[in-house]
PDB file of N, CA and C in Angstrom:
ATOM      1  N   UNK A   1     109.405 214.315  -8.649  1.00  0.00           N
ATOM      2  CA  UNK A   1     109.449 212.984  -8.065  1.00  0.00           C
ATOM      3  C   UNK A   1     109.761 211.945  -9.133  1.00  0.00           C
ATOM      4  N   UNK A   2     108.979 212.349 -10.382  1.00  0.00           N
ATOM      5  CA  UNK A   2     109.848 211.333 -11.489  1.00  0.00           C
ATOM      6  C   UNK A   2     111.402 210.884 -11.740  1.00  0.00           C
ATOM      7  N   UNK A   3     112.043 212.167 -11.430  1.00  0.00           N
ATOM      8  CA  UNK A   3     113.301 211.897 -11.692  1.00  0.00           C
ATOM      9  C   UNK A   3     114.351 210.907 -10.158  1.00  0.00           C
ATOM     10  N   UNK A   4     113.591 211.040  -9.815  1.00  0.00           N
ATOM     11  CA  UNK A   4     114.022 210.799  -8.096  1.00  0.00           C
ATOM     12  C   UNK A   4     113.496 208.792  -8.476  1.00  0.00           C
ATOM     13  N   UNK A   5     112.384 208.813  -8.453  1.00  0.00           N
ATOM     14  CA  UNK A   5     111.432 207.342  -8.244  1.00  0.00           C
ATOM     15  C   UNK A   5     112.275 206.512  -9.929  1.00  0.00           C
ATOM     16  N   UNK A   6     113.029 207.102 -11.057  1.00  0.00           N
ATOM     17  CA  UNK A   6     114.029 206.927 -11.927  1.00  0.00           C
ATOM     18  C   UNK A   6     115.190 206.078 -11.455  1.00  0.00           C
ATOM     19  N   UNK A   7     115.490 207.126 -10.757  1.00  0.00           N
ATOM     20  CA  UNK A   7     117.026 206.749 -10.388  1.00  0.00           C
ATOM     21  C   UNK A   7     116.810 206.099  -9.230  1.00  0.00           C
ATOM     22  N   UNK A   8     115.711 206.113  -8.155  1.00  0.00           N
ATOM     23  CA  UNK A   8     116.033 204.972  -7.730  1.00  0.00           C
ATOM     24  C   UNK A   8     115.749 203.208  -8.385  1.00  0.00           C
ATOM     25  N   UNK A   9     115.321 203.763  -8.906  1.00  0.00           N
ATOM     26  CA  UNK A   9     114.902 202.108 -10.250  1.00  0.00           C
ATOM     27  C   UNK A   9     116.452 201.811 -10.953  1.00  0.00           C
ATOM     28  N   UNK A  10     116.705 202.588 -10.673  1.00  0.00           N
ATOM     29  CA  UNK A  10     118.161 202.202 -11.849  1.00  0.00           C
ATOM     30  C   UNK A  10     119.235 202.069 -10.840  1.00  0.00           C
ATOM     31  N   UNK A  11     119.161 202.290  -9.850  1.00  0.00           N
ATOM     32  CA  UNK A  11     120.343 201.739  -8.394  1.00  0.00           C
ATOM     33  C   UNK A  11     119.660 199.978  -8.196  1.00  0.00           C
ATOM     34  N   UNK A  12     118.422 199.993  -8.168  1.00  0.00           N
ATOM     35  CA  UNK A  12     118.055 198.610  -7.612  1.00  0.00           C
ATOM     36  C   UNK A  12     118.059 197.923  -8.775  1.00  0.00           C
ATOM     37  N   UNK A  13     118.139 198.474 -10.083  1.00  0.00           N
ATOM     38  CA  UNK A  13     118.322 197.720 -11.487  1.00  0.00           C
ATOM     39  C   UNK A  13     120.356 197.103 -11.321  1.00  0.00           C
ATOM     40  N   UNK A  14     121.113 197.852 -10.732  1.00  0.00           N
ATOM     41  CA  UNK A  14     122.505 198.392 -11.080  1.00  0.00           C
ATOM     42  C   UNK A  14     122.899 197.137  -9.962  1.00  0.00           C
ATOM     43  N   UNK A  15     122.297 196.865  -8.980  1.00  0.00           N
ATOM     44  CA  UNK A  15     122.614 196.196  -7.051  1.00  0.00           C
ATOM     45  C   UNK A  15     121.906 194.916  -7.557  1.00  0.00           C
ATOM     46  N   UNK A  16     120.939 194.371  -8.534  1.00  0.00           N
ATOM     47  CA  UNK A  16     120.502 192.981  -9.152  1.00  0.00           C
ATOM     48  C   UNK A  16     121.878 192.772 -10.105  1.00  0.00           C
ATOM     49  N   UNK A  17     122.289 193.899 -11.206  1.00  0.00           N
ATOM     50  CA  UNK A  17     122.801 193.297 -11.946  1.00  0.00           C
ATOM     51  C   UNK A  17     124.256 193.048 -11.274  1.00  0.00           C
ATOM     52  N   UNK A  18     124.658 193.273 -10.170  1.00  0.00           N
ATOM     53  CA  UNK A  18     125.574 192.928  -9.293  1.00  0.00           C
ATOM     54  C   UNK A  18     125.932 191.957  -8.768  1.00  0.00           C
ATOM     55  N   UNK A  19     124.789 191.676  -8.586  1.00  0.00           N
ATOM     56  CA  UNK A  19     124.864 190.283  -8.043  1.00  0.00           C
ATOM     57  C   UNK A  19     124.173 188.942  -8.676  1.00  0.00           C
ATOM     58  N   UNK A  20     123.603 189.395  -9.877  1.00  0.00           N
ATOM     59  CA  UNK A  20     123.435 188.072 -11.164  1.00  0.00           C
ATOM     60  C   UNK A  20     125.195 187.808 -11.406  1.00  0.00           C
ATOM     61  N   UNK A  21     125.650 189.231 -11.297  1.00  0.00           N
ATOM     62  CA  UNK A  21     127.628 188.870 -11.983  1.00  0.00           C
ATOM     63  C   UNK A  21     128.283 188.285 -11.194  1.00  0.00           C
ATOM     64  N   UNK A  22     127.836 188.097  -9.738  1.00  0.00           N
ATOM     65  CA  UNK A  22     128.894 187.871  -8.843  1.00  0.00           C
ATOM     66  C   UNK A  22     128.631 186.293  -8.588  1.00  0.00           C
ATOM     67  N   UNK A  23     126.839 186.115  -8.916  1.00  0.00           N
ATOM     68  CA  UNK A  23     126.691 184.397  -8.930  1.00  0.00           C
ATOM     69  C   UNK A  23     126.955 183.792 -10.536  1.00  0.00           C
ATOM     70  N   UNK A  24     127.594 184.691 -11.002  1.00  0.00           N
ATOM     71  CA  UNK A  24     127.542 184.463 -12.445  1.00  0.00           C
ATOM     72  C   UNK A  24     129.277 183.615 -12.119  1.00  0.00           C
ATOM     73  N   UNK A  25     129.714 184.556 -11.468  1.00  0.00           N
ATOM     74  CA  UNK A  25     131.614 184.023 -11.412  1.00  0.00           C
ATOM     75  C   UNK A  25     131.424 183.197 -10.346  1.00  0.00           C
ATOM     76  N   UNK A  26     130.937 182.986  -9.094  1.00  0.00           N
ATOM     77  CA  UNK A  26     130.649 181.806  -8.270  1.00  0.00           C
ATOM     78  C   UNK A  26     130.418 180.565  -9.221  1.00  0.00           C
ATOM     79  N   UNK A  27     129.193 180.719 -10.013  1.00  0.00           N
ATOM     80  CA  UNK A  27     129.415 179.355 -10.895  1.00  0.00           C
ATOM     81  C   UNK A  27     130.320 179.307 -11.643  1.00  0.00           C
ATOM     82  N   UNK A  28     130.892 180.228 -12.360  1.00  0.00           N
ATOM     83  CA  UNK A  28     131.882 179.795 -13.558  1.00  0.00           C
ATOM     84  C   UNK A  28     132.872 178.951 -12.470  1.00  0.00           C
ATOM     85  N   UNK A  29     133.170 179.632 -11.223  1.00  0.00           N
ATOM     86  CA  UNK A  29     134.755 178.860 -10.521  1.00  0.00           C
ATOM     87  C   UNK A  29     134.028 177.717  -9.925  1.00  0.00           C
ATOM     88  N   UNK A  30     132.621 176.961  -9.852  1.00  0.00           N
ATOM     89  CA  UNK A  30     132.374 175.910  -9.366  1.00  0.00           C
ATOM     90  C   UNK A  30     132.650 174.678 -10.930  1.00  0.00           C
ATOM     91  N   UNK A  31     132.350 175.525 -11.761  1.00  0.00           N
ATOM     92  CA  UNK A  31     132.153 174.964 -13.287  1.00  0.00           C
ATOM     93  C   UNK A  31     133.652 174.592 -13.310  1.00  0.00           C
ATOM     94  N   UNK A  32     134.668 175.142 -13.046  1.00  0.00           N
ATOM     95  CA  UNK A  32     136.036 174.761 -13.304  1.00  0.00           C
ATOM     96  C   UNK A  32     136.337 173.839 -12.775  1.00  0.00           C
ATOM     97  N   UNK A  33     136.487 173.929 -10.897  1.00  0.00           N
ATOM     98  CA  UNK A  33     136.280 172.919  -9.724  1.00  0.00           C
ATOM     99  C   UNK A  33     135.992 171.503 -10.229  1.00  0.00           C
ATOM    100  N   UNK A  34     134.661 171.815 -10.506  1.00  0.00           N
ATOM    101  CA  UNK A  34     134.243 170.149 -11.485  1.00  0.00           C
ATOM    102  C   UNK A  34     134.509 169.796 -12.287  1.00  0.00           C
ATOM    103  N   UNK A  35     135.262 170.289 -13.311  1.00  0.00           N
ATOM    104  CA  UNK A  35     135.895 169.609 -14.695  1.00  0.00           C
ATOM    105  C   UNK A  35     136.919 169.107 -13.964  1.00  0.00           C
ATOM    106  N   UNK A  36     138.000 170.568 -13.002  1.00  0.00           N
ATOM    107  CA  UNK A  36     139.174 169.500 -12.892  1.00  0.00           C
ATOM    108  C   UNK A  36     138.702 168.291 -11.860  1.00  0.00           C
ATOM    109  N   UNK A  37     138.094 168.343 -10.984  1.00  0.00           N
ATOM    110  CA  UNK A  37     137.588 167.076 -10.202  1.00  0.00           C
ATOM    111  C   UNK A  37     137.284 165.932 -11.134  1.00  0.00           C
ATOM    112  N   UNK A  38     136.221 166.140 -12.272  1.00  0.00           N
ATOM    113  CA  UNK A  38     136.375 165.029 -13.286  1.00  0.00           C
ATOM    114  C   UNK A  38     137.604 164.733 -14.163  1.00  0.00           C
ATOM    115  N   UNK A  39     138.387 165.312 -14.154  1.00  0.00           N
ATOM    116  CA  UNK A  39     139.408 164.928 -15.106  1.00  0.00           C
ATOM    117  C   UNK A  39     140.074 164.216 -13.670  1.00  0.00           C
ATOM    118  N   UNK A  40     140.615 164.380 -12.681  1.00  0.00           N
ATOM    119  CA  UNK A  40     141.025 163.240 -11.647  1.00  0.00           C
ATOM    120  C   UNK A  40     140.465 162.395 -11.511  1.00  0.00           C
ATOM    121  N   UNK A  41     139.229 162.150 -11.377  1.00  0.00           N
ATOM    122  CA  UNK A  41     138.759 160.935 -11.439  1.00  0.00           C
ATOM    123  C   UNK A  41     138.602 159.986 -12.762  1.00  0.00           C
ATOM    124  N   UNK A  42     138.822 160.590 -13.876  1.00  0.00           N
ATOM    125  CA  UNK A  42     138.863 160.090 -15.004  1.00  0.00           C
ATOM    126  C   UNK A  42     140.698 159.389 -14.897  1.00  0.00           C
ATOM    127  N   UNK A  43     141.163 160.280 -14.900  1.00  0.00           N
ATOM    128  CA  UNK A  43     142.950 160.059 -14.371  1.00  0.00           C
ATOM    129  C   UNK A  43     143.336 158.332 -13.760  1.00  0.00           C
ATOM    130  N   UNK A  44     142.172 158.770 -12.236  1.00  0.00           N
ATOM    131  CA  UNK A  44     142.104 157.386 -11.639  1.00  0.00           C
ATOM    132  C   UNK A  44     141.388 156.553 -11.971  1.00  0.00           C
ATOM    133  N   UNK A  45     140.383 156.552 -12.757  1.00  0.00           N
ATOM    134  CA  UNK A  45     140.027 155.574 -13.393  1.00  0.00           C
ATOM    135  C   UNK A  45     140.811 154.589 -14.192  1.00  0.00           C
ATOM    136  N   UNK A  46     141.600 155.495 -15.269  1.00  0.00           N
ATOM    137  CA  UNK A  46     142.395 154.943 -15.707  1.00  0.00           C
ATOM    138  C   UNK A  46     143.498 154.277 -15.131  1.00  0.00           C
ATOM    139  N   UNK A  47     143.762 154.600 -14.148  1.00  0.00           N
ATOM    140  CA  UNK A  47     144.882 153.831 -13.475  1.00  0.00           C
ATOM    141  C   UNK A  47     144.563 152.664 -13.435  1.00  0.00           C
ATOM    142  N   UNK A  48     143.395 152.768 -12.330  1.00  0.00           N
ATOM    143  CA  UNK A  48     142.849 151.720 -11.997  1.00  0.00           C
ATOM    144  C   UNK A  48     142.527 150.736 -12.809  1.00  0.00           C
ATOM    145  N   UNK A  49     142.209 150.767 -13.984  1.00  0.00           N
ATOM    146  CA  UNK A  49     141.438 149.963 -14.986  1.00  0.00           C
ATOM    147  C   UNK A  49     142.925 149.324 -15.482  1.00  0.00           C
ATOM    148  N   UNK A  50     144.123 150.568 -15.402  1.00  0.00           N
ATOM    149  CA  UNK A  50     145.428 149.418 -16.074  1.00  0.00           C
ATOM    150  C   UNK A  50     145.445 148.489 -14.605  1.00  0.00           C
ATOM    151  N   UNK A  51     145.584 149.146 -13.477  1.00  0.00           N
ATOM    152  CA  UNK A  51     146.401 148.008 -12.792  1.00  0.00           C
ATOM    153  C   UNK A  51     145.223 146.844 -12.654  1.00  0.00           C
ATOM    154  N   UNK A  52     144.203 146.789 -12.994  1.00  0.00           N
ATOM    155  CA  UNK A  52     143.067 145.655 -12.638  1.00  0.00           C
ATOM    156  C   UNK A  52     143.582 145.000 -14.386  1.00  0.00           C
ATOM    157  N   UNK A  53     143.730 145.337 -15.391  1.00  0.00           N
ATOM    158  CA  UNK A  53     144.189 144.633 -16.427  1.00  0.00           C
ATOM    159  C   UNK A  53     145.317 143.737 -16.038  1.00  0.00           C
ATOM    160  N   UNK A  54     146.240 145.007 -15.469  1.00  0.00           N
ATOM    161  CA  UNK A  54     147.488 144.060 -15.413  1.00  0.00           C
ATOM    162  C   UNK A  54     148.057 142.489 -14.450  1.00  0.00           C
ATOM    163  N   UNK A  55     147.009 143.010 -13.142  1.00  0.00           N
ATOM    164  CA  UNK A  55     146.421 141.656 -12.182  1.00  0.00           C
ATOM    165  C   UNK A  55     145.758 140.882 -13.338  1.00  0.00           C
ATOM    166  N   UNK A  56     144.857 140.893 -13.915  1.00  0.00           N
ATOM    167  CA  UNK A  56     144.458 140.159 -14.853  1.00  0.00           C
ATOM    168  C   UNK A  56     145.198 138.860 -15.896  1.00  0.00           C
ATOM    169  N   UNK A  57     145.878 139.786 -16.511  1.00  0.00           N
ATOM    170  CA  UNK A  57     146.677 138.926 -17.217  1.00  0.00           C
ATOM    171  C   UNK A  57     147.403 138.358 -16.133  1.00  0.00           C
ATOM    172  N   UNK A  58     148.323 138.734 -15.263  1.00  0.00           N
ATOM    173  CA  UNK A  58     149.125 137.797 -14.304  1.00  0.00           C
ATOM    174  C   UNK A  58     148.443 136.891 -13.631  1.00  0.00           C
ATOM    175  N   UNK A  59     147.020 136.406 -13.521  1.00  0.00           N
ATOM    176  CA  UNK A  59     146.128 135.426 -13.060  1.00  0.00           C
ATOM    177  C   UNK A  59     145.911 135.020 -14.096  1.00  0.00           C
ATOM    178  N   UNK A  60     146.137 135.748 -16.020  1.00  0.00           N
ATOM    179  CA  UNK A  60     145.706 134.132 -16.629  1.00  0.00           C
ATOM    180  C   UNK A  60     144.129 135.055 -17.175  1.00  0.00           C
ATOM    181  N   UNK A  61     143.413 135.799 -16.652  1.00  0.00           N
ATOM    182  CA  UNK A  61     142.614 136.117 -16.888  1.00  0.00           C
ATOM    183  C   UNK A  61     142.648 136.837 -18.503  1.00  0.00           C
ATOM    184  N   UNK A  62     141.566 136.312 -19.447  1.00  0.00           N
ATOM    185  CA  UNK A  62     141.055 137.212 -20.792  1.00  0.00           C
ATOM    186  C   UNK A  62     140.450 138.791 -20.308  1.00  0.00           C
ATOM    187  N   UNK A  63     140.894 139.495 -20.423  1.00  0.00           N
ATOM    188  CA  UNK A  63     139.716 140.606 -20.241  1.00  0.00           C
ATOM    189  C   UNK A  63     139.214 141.095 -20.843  1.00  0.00           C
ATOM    190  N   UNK A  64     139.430 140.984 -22.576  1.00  0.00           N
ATOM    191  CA  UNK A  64     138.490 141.199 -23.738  1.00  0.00           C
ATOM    192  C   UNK A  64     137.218 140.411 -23.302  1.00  0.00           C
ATOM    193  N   UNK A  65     137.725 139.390 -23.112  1.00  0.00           N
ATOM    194  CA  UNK A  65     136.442 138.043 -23.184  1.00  0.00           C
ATOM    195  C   UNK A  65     135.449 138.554 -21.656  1.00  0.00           C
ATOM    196  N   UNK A  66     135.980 138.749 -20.315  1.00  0.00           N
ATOM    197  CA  UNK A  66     134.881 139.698 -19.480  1.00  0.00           C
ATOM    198  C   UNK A  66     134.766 140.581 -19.618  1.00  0.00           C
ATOM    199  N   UNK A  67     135.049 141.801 -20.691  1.00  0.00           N
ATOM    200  CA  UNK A  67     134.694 142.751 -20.595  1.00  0.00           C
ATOM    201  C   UNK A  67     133.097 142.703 -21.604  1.00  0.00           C
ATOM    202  N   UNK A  68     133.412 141.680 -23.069  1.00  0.00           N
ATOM    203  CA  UNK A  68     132.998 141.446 -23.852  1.00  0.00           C
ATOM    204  C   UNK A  68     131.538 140.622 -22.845  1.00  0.00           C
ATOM    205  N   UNK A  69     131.671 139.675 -22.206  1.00  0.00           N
ATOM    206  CA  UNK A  69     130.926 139.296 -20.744  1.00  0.00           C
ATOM    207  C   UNK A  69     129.636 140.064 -20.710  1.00  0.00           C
ATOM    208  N   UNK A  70     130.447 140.958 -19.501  1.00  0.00           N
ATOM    209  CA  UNK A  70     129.740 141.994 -18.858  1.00  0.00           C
ATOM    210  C   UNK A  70     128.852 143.159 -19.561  1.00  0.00           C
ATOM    211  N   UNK A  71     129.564 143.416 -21.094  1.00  0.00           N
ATOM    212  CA  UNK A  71     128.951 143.747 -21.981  1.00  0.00           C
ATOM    213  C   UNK A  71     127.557 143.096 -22.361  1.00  0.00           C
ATOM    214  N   UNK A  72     127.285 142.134 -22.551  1.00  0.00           N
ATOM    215  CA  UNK A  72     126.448 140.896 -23.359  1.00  0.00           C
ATOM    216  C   UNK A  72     125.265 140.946 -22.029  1.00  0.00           C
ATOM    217  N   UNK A  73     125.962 140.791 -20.625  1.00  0.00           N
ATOM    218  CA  UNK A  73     125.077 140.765 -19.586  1.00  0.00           C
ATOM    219  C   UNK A  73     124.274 141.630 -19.486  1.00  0.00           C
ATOM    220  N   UNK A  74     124.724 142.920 -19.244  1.00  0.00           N
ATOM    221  CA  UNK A  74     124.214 144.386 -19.303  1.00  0.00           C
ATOM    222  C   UNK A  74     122.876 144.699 -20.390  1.00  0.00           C
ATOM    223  N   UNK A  75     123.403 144.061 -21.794  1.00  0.00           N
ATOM    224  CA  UNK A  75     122.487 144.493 -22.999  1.00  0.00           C
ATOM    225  C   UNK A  75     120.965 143.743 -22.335  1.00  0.00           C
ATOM    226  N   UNK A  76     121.415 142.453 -21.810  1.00  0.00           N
ATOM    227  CA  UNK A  76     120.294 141.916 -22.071  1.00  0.00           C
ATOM    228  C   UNK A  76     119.464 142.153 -20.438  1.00  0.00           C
ATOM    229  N   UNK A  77     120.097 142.612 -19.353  1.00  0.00           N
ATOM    230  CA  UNK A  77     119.511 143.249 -18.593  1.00  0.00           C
ATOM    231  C   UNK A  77     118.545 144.292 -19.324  1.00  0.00           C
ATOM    232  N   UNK A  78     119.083 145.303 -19.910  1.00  0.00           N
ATOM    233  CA  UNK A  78     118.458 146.378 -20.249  1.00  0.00           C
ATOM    234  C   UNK A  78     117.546 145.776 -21.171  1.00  0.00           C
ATOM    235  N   UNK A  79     117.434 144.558 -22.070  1.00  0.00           N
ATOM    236  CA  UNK A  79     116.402 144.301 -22.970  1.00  0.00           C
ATOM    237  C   UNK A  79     115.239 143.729 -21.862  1.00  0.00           C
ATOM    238  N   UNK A  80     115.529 143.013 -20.746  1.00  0.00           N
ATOM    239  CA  UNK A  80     114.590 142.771 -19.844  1.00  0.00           C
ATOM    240  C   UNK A  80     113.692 143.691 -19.127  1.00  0.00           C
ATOM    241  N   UNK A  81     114.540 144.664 -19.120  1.00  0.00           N
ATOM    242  CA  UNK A  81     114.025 146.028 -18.212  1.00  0.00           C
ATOM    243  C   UNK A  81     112.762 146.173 -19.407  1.00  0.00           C
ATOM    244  N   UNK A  82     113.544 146.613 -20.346  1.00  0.00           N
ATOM    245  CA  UNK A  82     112.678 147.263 -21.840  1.00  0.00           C
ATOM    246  C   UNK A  82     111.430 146.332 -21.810  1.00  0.00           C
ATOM    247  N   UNK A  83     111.456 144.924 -21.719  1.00  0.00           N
ATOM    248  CA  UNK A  83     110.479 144.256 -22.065  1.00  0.00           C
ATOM    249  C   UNK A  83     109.546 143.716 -20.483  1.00  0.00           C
ATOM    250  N   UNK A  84     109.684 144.157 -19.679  1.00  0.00           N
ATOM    251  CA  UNK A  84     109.191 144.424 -18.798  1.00  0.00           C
ATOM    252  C   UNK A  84     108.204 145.473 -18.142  1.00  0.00           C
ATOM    253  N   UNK A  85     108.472 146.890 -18.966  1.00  0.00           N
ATOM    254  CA  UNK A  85     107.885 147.712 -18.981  1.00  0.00           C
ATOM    255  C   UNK A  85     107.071 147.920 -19.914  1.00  0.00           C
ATOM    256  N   UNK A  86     107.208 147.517 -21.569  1.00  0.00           N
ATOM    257  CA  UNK A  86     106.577 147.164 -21.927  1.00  0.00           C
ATOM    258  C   UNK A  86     105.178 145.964 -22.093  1.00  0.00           C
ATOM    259  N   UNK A  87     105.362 145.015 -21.594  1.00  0.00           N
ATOM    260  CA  UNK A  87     104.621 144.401 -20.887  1.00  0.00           C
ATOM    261  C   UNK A  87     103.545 144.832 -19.618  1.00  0.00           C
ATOM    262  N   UNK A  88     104.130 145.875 -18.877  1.00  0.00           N
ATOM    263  CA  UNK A  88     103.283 146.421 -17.931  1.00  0.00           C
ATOM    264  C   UNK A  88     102.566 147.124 -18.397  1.00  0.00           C
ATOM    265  N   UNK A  89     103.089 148.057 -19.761  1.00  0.00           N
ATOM    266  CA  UNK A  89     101.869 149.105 -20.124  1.00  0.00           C
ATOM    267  C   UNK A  89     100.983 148.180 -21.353  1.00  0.00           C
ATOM    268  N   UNK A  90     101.664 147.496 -21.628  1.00  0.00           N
ATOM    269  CA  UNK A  90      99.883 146.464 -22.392  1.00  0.00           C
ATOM    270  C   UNK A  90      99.336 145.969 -21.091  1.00  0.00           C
ATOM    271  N   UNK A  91      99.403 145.315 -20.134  1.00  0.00           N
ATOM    272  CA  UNK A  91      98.831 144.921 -19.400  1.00  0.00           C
ATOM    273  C   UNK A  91      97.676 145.901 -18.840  1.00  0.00           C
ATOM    274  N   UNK A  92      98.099 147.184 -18.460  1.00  0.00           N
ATOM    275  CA  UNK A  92      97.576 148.167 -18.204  1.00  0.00           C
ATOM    276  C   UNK A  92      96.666 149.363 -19.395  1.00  0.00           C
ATOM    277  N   UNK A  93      96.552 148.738 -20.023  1.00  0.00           N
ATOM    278  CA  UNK A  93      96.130 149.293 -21.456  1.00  0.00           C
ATOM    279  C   UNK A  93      95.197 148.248 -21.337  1.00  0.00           C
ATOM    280  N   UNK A  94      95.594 146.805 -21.921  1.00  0.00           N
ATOM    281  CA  UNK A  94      94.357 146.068 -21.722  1.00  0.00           C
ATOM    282  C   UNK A  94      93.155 145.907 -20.660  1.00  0.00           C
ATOM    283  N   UNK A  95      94.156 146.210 -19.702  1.00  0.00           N
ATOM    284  CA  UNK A  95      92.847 146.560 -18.486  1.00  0.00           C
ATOM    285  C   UNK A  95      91.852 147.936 -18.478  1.00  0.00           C
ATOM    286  N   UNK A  96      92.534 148.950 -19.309  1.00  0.00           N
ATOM    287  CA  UNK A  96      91.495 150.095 -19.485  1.00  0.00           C
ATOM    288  C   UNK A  96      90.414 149.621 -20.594  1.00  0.00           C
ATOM    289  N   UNK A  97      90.455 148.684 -21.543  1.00  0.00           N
ATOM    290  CA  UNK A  97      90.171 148.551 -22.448  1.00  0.00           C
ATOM    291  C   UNK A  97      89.953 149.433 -23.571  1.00  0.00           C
ATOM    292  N   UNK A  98      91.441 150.204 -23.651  1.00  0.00           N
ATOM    293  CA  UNK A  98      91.619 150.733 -24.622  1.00  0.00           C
ATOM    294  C   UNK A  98      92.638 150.305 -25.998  1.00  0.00           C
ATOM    295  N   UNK A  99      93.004 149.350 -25.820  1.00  0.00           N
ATOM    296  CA  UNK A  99      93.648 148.590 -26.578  1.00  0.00           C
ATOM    297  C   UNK A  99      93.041 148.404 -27.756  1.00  0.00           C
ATOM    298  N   UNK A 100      93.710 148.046 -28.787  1.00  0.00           N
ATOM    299  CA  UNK A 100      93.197 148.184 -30.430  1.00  0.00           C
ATOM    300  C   UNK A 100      93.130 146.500 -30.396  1.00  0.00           C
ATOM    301  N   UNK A 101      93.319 145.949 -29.979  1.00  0.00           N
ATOM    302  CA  UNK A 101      93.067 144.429 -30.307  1.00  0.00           C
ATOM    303  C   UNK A 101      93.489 143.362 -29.344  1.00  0.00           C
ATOM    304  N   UNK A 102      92.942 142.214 -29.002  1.00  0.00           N
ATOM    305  CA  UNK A 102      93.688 141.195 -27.640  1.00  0.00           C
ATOM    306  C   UNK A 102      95.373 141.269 -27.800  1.00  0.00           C
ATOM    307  N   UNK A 103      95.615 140.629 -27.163  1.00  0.00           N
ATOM    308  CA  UNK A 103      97.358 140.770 -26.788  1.00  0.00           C
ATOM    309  C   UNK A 103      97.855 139.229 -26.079  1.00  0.00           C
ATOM    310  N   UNK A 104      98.362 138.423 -26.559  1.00  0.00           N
ATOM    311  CA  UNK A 104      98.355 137.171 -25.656  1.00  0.00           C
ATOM    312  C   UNK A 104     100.295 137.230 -24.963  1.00  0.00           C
ATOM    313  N   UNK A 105     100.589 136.753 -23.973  1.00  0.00           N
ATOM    314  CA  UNK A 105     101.793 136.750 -23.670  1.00  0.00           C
ATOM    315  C   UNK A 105     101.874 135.385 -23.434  1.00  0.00           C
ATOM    316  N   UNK A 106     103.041 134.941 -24.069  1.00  0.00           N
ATOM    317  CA  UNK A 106     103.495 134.018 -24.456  1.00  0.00           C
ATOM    318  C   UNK A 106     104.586 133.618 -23.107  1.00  0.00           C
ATOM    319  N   UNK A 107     104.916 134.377 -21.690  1.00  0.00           N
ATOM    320  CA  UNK A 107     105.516 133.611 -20.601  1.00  0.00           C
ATOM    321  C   UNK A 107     106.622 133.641 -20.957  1.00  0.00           C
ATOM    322  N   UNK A 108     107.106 134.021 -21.880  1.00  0.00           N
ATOM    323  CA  UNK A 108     108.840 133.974 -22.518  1.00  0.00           C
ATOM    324  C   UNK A 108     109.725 135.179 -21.869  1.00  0.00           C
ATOM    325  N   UNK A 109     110.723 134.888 -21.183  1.00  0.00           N
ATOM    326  CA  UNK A 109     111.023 136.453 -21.139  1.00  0.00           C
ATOM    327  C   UNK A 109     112.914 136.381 -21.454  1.00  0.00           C
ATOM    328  N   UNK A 110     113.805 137.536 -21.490  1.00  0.00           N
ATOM    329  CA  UNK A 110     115.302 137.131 -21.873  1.00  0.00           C
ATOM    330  C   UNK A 110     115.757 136.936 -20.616  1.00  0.00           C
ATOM    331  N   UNK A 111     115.443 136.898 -19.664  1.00  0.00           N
ATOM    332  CA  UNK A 111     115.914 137.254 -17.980  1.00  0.00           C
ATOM    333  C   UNK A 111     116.336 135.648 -18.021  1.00  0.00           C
ATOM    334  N   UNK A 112     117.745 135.265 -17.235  1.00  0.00           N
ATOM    335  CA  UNK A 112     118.246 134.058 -16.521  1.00  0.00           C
ATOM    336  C   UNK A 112     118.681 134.520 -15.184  1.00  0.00           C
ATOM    337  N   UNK A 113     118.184 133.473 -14.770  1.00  0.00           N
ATOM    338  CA  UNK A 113     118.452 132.993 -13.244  1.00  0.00           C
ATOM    339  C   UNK A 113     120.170 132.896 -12.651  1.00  0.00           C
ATOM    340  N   UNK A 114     120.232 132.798 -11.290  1.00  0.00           N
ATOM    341  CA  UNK A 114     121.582 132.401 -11.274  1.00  0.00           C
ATOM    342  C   UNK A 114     121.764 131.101 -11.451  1.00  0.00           C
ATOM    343  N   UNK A 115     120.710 129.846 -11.461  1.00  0.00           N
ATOM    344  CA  UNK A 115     121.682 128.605 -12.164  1.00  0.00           C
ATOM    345  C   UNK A 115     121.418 128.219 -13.572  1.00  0.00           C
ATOM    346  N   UNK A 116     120.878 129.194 -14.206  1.00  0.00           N
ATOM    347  CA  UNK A 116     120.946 129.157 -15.300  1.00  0.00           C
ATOM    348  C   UNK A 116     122.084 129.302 -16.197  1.00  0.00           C
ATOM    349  N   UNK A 117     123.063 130.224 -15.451  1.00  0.00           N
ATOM    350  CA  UNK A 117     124.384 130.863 -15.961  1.00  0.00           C
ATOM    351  C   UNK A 117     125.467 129.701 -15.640  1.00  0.00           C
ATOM    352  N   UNK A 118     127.017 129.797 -16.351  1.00  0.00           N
ATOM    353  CA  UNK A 118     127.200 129.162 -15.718  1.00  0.00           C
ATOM    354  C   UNK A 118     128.678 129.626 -16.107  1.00  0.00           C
ATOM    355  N   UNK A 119     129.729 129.539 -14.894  1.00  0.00           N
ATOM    356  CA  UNK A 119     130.814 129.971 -14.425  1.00  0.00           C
ATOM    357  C   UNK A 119     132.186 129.502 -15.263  1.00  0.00           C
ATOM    358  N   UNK A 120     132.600 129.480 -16.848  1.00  0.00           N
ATOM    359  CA  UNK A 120     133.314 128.816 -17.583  1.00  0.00           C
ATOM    360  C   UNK A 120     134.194 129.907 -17.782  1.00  0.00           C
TER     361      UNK A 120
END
C-alpha cells in the first residue's frame, strides 16, 4: 500500500503543479495586456497634453506659469493635509495625557480660501 498511497501523492503533487503553471501563464498574458493598455494610455496622454498645450498658446495662455500654478497649489494642499493630521494626533495624544509636555496651537494654518486666491 506504500507504494500505491506514493504515487498517488505524486499525481495530486503533478495536477497542483499544473495548474500553479497554467495560472502562472494566465497572469503573465494579463501582465502583458496591462503594460500594453498602459503604454496607450500613456500614448494618449501625451497627445492630449500636446493638443491642450497647443490650444494654450493659441489663447495666449503661459503653461509653464499654470503648470508651475498647479504645482505650488498641490504642494501646499499636501502641506495642509500633513499639518492637519499632525495636529489631530497631538490633539489626541494630549487628550490621553501622554504627551511629554503642553502643546499650544497657534490657529495658523497654510490652507486659503476661495477669496483669498485670486484669478491674475
Amino acid at each position: 500500500m506504500g507504494l500505491g498511497g506514493t504515487a498517488s501523492k505524486l499525481q495530486k503533487v503533478a495536477a497542483m503543479a499544473e495548474d500553479v503553471y497554467e495560472k502562472l501563464n494566465d497572469l503573465r498574458d494579463q501582465v502583458v495586456e496591462l503594460r500594453q493598455r498602459v503604454e496607450r494610455v500613456d500614448r494618449t496622454a501625451e497627445d492630449n497634453r500636446a493638443l491642450l498645450e497647443a490650444l494654450a498658446r493659441e489663447q495666449g495662455i503661459d503653461v509653464e506659469t499654470v503648470l508651475a500654478e498647479a504645482s505650488i497649489e498641490e504642494a501646499e494642499s499636501t502641506d495642509t493635509t500633513d499639518t492637519t493630521a499632525a495636529e489631530t494626533e497631538s490633539t489626541a495624544t494630549d487628550a490621553t495625557g501622554d504627551s511629554d509636555g503642553p502643546t499650544e496651537s497657534t490657529g495658523s494654518t497654510n490652507a486659503t480660501t476661495p477669496s483669498d486666491r485670486t484669478d491674475g
